[in-house]
N, C-alpha and C. Protein backbone atom coordinates (compact mmCIF):
# COMPACT_ATOMS: atom_id res chain seq x y z
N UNK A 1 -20.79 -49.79 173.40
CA UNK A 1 -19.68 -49.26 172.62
C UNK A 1 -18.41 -49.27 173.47
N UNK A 2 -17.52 -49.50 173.13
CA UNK A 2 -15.77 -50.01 173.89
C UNK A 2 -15.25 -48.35 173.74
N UNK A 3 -14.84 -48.06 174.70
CA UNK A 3 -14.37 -46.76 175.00
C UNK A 3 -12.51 -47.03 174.91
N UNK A 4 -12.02 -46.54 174.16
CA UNK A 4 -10.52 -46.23 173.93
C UNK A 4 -9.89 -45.28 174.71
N UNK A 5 -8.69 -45.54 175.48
CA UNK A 5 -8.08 -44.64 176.19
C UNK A 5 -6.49 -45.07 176.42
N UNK A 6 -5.85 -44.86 175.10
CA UNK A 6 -4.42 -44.40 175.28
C UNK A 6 -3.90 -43.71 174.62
N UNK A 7 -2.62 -43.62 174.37
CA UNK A 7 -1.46 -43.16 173.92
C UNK A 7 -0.54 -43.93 173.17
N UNK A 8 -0.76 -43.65 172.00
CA UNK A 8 0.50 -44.35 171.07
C UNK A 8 1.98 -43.94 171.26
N UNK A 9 1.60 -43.05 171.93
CA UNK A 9 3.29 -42.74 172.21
C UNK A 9 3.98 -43.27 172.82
N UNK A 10 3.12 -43.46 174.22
CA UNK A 10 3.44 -44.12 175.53
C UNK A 10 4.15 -45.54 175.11
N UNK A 11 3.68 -46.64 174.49
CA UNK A 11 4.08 -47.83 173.96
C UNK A 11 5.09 -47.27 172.79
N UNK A 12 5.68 -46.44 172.57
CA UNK A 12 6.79 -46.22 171.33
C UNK A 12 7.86 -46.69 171.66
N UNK A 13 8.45 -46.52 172.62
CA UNK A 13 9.30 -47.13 173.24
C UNK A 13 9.51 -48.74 173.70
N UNK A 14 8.19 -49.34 173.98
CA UNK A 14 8.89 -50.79 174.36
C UNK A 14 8.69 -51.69 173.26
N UNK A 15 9.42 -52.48 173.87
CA UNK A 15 9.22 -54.14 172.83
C UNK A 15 8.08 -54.68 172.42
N UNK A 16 8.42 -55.27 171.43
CA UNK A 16 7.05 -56.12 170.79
C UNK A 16 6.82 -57.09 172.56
N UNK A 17 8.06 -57.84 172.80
CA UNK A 17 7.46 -58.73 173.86
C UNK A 17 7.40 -57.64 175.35
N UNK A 18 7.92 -56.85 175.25
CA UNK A 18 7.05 -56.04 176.34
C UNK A 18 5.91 -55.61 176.12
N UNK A 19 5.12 -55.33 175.20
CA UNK A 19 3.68 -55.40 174.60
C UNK A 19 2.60 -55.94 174.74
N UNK A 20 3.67 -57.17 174.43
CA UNK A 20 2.86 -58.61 174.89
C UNK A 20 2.64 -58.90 176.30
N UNK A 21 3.65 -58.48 177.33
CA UNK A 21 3.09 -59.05 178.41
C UNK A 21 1.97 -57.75 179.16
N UNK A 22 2.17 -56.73 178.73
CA UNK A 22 1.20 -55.75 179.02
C UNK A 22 -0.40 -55.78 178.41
N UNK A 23 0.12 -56.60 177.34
CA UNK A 23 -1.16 -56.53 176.43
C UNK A 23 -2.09 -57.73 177.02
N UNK A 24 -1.94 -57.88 178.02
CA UNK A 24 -2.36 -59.44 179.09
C UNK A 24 -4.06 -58.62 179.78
N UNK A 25 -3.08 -57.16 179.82
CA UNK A 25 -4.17 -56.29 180.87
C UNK A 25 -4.63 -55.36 180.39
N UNK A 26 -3.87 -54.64 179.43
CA UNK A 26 -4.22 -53.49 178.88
C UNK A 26 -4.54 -53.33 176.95
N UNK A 27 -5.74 -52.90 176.68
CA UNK A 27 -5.99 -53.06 175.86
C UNK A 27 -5.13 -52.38 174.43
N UNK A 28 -5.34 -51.48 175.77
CA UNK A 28 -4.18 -50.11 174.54
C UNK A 28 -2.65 -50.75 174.02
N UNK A 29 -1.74 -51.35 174.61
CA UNK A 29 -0.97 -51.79 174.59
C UNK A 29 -1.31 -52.77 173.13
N UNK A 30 -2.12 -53.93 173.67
CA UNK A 30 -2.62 -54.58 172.15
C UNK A 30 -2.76 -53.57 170.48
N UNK A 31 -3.42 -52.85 170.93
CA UNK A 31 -4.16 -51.47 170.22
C UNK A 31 -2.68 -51.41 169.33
N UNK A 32 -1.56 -50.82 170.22
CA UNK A 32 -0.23 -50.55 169.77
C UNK A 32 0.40 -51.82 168.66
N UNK A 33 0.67 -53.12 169.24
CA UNK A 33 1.26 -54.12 168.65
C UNK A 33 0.17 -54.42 167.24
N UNK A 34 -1.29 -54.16 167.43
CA UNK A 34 -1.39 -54.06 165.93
C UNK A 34 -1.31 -52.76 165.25
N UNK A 35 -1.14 -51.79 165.29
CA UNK A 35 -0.83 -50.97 164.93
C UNK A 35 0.63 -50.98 164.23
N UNK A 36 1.61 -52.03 164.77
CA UNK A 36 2.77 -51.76 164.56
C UNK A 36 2.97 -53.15 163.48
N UNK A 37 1.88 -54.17 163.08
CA UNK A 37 1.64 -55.39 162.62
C UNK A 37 0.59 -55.15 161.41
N UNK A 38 -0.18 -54.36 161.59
CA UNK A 38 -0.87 -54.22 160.20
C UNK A 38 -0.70 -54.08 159.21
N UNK A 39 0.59 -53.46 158.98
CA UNK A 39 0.99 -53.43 157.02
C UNK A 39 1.74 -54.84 156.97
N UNK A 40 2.36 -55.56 158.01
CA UNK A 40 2.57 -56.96 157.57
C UNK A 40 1.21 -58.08 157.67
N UNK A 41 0.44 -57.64 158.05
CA UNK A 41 -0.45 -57.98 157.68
C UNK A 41 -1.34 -58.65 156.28
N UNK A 42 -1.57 -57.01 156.11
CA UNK A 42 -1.93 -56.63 154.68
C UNK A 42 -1.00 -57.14 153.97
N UNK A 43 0.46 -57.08 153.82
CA UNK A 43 1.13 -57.40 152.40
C UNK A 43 0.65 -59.02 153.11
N UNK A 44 0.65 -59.77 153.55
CA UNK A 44 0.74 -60.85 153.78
C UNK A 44 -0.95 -61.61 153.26
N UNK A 45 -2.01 -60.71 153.86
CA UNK A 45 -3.49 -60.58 152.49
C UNK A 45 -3.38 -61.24 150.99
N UNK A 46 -2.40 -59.86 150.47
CA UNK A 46 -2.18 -59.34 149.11
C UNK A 46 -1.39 -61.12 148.70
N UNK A 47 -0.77 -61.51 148.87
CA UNK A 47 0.54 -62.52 148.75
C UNK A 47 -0.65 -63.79 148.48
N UNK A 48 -1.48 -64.20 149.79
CA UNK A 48 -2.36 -65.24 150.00
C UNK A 48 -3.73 -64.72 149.23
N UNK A 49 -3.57 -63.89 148.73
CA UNK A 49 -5.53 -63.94 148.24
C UNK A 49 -5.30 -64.48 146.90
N UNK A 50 -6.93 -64.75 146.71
CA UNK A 50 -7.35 -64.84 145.26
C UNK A 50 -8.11 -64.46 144.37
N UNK A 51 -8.16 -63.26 145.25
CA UNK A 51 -8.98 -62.22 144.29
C UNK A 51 -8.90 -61.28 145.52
N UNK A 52 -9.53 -59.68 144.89
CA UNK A 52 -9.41 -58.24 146.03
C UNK A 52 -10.41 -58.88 147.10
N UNK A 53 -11.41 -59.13 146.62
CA UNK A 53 -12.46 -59.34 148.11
C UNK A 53 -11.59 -60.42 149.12
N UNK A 54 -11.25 -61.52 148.42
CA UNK A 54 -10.23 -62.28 149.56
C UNK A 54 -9.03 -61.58 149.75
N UNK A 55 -8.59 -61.02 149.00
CA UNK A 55 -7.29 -59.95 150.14
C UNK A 55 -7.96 -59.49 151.29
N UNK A 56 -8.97 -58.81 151.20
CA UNK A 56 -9.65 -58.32 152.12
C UNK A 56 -10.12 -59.45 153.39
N UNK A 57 -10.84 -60.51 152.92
CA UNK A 57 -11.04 -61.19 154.03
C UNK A 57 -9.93 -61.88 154.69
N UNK A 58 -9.12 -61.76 154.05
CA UNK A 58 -7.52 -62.66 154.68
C UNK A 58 -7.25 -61.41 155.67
N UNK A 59 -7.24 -60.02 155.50
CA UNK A 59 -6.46 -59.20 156.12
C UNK A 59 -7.61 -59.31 157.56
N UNK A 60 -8.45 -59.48 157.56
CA UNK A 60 -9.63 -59.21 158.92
C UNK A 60 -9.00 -60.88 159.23
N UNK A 61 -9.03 -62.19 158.61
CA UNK A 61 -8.42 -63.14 159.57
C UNK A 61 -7.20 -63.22 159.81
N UNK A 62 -6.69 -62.60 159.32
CA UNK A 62 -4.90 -62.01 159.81
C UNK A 62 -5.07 -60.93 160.89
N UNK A 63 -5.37 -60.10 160.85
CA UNK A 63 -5.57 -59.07 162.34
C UNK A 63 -6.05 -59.97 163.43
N UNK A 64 -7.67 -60.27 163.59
CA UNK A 64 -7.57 -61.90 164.47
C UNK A 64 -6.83 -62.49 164.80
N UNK A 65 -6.11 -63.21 163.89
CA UNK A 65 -4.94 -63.83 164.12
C UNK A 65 -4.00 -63.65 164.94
N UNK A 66 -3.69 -62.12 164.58
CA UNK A 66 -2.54 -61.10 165.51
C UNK A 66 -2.75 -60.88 166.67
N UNK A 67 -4.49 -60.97 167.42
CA UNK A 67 -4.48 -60.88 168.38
C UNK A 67 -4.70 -61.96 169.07
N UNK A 68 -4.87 -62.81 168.45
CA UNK A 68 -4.49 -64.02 169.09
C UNK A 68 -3.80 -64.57 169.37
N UNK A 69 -2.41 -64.36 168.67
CA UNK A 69 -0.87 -64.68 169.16
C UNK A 69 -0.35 -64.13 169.99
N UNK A 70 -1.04 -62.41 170.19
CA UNK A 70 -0.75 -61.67 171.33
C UNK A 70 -1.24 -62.60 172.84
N UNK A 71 -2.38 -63.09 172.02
CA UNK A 71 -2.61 -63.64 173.98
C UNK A 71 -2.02 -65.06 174.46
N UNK A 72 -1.69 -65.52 172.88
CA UNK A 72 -1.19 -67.03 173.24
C UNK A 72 0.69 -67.29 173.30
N UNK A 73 1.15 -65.66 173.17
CA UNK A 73 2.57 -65.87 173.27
C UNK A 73 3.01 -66.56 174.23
N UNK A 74 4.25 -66.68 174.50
CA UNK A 74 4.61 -67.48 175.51
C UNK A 74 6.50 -66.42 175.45
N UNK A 75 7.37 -65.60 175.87
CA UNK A 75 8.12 -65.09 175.79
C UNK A 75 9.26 -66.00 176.44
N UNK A 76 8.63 -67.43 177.23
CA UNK A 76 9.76 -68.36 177.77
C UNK A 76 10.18 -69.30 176.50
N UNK A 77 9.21 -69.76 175.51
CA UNK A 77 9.82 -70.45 174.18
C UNK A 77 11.25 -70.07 173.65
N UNK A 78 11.08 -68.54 173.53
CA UNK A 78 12.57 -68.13 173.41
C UNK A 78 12.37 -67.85 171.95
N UNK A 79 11.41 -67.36 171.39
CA UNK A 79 11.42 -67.19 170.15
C UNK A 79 10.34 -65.63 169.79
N UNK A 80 11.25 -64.74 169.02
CA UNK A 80 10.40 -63.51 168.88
C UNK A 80 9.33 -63.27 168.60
N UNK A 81 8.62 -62.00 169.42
CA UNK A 81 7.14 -62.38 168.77
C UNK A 81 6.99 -62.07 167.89
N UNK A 82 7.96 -61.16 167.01
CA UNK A 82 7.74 -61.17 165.15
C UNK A 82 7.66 -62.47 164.35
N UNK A 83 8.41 -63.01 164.97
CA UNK A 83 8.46 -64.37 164.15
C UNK A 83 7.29 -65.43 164.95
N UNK A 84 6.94 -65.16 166.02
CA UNK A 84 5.71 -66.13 166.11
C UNK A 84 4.23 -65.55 165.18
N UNK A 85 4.15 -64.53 165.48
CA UNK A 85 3.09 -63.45 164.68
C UNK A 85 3.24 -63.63 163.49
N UNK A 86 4.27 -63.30 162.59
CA UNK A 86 4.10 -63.37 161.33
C UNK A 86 3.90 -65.63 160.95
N UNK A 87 4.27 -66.53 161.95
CA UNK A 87 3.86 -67.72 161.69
C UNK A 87 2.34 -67.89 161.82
N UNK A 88 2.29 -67.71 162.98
CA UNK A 88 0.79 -67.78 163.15
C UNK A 88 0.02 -67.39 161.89
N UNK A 89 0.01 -65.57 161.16
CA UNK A 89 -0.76 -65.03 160.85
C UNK A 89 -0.46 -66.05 159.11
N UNK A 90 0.86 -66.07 158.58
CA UNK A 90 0.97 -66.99 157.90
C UNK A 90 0.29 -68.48 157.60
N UNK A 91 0.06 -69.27 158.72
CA UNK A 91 -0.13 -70.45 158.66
C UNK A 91 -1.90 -69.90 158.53
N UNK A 92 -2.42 -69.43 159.23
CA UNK A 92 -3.84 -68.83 159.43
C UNK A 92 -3.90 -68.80 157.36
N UNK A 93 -3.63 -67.89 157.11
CA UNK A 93 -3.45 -67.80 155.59
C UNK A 93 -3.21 -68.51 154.72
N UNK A 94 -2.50 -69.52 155.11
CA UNK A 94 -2.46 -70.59 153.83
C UNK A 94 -3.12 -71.75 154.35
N UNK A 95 -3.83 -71.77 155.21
CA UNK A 95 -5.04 -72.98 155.71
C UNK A 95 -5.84 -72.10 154.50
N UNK A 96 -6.33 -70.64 154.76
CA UNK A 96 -7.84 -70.52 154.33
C UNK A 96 -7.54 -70.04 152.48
N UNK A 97 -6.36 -70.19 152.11
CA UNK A 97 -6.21 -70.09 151.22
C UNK A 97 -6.55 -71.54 150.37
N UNK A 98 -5.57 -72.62 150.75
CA UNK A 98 -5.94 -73.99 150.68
C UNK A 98 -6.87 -74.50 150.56
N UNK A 99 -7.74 -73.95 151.28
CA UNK A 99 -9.20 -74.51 151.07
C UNK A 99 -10.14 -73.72 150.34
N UNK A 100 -9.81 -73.14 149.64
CA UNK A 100 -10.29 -72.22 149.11
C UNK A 100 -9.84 -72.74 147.26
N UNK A 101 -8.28 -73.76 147.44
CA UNK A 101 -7.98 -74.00 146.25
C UNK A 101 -6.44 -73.35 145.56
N UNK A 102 -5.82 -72.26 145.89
CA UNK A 102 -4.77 -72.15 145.76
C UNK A 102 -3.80 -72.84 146.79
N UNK A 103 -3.00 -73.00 145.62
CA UNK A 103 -1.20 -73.71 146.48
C UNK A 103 -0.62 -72.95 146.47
N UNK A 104 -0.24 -72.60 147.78
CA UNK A 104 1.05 -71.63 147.62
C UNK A 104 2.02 -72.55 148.72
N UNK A 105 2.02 -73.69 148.83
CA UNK A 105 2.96 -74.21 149.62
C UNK A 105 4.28 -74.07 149.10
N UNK A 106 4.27 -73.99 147.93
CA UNK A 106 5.83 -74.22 147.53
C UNK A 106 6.65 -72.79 147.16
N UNK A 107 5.10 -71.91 147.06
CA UNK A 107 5.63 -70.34 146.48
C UNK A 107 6.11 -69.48 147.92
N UNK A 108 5.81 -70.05 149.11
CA UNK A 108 5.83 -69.18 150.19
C UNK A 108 6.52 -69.95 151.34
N UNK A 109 8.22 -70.51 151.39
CA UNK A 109 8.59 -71.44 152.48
C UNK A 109 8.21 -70.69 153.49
N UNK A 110 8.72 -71.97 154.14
CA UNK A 110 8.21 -70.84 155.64
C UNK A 110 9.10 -72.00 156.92
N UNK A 111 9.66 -71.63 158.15
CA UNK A 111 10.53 -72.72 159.02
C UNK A 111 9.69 -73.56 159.50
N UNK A 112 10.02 -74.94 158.64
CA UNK A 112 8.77 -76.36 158.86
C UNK A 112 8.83 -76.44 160.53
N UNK A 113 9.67 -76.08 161.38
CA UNK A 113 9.69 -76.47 162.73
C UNK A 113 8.75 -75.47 163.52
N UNK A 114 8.14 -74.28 162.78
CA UNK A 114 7.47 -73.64 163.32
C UNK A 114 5.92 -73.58 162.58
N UNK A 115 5.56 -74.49 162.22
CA UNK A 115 4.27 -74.39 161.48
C UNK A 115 2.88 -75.31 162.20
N UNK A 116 3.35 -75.48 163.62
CA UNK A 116 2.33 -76.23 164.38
C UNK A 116 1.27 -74.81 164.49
N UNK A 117 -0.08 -74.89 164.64
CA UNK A 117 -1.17 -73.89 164.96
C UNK A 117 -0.82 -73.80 166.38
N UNK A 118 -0.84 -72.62 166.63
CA UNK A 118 -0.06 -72.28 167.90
C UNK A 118 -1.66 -71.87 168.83
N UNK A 119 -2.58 -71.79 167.63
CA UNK A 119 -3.62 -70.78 168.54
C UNK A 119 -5.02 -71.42 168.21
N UNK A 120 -4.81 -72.64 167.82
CA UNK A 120 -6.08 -73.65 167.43
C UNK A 120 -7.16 -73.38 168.91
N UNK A 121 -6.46 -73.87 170.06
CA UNK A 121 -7.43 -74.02 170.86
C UNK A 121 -8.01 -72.46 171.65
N UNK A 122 -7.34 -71.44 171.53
CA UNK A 122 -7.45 -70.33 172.01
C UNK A 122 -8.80 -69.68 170.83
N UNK A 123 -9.60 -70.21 170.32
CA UNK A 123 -10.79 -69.36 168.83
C UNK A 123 -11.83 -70.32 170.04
N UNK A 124 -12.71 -68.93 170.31
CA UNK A 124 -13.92 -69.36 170.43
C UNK A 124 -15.10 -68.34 169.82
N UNK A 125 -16.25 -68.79 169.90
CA UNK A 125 -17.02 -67.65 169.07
C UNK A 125 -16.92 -66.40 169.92
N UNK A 126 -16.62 -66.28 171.40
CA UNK A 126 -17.01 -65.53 172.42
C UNK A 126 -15.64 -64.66 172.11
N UNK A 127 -14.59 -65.26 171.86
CA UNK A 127 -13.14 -64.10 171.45
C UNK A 127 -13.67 -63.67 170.22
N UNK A 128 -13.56 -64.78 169.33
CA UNK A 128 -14.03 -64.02 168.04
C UNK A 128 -14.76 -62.39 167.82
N UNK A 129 -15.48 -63.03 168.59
CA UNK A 129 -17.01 -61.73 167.96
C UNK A 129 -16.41 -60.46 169.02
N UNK A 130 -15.35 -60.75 170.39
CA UNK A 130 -14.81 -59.71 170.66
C UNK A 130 -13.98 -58.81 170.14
N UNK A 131 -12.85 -59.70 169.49
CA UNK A 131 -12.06 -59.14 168.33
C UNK A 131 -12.60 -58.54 167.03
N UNK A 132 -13.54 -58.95 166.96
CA UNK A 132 -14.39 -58.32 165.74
C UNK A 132 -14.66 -56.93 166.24
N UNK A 133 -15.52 -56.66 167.54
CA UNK A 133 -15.78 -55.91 168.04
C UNK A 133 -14.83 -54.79 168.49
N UNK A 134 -13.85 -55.03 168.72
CA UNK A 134 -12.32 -54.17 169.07
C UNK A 134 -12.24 -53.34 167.61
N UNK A 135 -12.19 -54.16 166.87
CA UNK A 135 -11.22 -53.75 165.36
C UNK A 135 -12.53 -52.95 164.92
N UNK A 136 -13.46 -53.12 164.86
CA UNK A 136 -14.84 -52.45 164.35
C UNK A 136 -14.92 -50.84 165.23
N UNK A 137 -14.43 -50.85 166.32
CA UNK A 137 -14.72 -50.02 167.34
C UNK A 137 -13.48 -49.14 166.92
N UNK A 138 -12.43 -49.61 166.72
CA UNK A 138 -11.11 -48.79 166.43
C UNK A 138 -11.14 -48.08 165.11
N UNK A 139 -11.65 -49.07 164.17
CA UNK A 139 -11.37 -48.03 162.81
C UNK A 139 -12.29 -47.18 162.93
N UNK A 140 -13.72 -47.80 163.27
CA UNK A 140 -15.23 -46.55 163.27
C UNK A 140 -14.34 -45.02 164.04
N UNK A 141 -13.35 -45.40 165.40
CA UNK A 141 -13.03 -43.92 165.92
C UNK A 141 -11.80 -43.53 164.59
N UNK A 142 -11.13 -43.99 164.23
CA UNK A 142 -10.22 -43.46 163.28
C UNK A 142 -10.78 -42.95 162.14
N UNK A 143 -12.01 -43.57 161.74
CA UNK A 143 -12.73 -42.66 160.42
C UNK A 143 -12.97 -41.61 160.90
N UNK A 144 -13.91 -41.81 161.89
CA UNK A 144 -15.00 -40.63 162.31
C UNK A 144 -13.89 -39.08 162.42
N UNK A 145 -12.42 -38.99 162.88
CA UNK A 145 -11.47 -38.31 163.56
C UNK A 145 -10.67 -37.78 162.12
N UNK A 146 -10.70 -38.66 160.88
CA UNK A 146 -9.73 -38.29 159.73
C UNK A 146 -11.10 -37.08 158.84
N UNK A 147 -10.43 -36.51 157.84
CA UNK A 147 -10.86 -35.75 156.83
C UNK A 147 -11.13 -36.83 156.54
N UNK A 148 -12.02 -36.51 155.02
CA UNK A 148 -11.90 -37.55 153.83
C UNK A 148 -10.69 -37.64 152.91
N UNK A 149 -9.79 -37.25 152.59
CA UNK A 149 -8.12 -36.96 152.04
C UNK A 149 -7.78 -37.51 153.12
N UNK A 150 -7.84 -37.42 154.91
CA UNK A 150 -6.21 -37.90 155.31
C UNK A 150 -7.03 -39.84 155.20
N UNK A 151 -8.15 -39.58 155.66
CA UNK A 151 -8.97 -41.30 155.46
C UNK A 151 -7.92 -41.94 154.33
N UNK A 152 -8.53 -40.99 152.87
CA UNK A 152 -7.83 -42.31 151.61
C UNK A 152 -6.15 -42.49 151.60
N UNK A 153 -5.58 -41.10 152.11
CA UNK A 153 -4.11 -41.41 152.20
C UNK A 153 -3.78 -42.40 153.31
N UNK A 154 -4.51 -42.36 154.45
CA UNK A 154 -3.95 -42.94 155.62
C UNK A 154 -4.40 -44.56 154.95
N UNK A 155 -5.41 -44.72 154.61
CA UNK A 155 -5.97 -46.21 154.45
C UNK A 155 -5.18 -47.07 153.32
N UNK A 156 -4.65 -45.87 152.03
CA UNK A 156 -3.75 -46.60 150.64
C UNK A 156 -2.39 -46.79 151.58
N UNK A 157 -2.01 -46.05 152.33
CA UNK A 157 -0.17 -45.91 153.09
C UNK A 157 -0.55 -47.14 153.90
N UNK A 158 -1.57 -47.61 155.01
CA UNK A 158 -1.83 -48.60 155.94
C UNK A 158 -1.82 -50.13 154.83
N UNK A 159 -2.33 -50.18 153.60
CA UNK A 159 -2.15 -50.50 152.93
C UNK A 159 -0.91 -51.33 152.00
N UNK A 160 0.46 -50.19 152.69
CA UNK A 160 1.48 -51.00 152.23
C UNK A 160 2.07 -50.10 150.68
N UNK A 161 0.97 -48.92 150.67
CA UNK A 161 1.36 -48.12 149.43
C UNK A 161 2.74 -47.63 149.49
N UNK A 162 3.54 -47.19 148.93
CA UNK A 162 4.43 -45.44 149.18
C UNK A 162 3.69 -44.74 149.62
N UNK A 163 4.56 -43.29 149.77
CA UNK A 163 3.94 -41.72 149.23
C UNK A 163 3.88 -41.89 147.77
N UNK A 164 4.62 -42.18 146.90
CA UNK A 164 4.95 -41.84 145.83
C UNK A 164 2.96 -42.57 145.01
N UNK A 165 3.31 -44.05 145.22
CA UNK A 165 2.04 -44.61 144.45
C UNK A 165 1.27 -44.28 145.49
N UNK A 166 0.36 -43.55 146.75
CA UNK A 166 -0.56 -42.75 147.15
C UNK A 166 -0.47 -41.37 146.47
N UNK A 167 0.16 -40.43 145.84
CA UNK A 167 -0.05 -39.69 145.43
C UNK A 167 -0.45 -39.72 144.12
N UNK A 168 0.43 -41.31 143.46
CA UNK A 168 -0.19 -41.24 141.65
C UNK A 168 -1.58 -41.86 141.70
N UNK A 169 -1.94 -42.60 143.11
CA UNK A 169 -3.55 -43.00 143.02
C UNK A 169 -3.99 -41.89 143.30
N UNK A 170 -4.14 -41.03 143.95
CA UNK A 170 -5.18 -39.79 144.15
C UNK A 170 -5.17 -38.84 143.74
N UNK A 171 -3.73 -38.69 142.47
CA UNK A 171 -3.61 -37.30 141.85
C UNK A 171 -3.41 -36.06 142.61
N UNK A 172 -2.13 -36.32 143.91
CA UNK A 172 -1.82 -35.43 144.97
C UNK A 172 -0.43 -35.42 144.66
N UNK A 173 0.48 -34.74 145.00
CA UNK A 173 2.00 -34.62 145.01
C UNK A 173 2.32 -35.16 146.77
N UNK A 174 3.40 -36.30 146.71
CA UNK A 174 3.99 -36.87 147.41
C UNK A 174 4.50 -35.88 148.58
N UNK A 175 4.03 -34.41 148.66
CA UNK A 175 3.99 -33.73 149.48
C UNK A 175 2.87 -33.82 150.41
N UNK A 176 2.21 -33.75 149.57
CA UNK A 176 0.14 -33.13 150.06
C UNK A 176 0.35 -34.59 150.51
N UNK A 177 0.42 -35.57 150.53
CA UNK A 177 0.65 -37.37 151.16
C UNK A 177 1.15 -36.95 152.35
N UNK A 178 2.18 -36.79 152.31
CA UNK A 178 3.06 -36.70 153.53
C UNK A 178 2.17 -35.85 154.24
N UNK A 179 1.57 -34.90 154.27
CA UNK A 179 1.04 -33.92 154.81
C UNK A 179 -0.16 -34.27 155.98
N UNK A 180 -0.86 -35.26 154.63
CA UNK A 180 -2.06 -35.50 155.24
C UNK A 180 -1.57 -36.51 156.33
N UNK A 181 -0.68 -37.28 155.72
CA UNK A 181 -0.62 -38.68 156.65
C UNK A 181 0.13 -38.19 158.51
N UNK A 182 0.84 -36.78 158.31
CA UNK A 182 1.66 -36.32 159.59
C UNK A 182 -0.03 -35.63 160.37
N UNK A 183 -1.06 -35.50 159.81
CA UNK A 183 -2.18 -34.58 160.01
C UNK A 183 -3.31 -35.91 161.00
N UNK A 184 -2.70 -37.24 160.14
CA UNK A 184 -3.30 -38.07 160.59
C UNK A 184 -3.01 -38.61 161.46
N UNK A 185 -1.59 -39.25 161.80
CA UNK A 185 -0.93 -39.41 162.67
C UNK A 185 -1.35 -38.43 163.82
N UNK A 186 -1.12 -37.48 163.88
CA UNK A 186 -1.58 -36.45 165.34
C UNK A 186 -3.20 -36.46 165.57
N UNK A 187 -3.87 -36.33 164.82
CA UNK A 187 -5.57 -37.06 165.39
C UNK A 187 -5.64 -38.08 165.69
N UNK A 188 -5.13 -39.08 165.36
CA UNK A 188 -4.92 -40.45 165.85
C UNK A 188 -4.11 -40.18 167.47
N UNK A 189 -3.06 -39.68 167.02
CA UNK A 189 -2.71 -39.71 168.64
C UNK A 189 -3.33 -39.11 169.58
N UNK A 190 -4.03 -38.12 168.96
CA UNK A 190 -4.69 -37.02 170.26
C UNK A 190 -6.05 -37.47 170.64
N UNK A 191 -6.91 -38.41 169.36
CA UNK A 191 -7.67 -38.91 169.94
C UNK A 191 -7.41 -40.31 170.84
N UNK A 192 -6.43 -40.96 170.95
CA UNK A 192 -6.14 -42.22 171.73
C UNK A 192 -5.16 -41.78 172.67
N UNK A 193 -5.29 -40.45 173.16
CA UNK A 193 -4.70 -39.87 174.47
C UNK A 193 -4.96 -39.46 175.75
């Protein structure tokens, strides 16, 4: 079992590409940059699927993805790692969309000068099944640490929800949301402290 030991706070302060070059050594640091990448993620799922179960599997090869651009950045290209991340995790998405049978080439431009696979040769089964293992290890401590209320608020908001449509899905007032999600936020931090 992968033992977690930071602070989300600590990384509040720096850059995505200061992230990145920390995130070379330190796991937590990574931990942070998806943390701060997951609802673009997800809307980016939602956009490329073709049905809920493939939203879902797009969003687990989009997180992958994310950490794979983390290790294959390069901060001398001269190009942000938002915009390499969201290419990468993009291009990742409309390969497995494509083959799958939807076109969205024409519904989703994207800068043709940046659409080479940046991270083709960096996938082996041995990262893979590590990254699997990270992300499996992280949410299992974030369930285990939430109520069941701050779980469904935190997971519909991670999601890409409002407060507003998390409260009309669970039949809570956009208060009791906010509530849970500030409740969640601080177990989250105190347990990755």
């Amino acid at each position: 079992m992968l033992e977690f030991d930071f602070n989300l706070n600590a990384y509040s302060s720096k850059t995505d590409e200061e992230l990145v070059v920390l995130a070379k050594n330190e796991k937590s640091a990574a931990a942070a940059l998806v943390a701060r990448y997951s609802k673009l993620v997800w809307v980016k799922s939602k956009i490329y699927a073709n049905s809920d179960t493939d939203s879902e599997d797009l969003n687990q090869e989009g997180l992958m993805t994310l950490l794979k651009a983390i290790n294959a950045f390069d901060p001398r290209r001269g190009v942000k790692f938002s915009t390499f991340a969201e290419v990468c995790i993009v291009n990742c998405m409309r390969t497995i969309s494509a083959k799958s049978g939807k076109d969205l080439l024409s519904s989703q431009p994207i800068d043709e000068t940046e659409e080479e696979d940046f991270l083709a040769d960096e996938e082996t089964p041995e990262s893979i099944y590590l990254y699997k293992e990270f992300f499996s290890e992280l949410l299992r401590s974030i369930e285990t640490s939430l109520s069941p209320t701050e779980l469904r608020v935190f997971n519909l908001c991670v999601q890409g929800n409002s407060y507003k449509q998390t409260a009309e899905k669970l039949g809570m007032t956009e208060k009791a949301v906010d509530n849970a999600m500030q409740r969640a936020r601080k177990k989250i931090r105190t347990n990755f402290s």
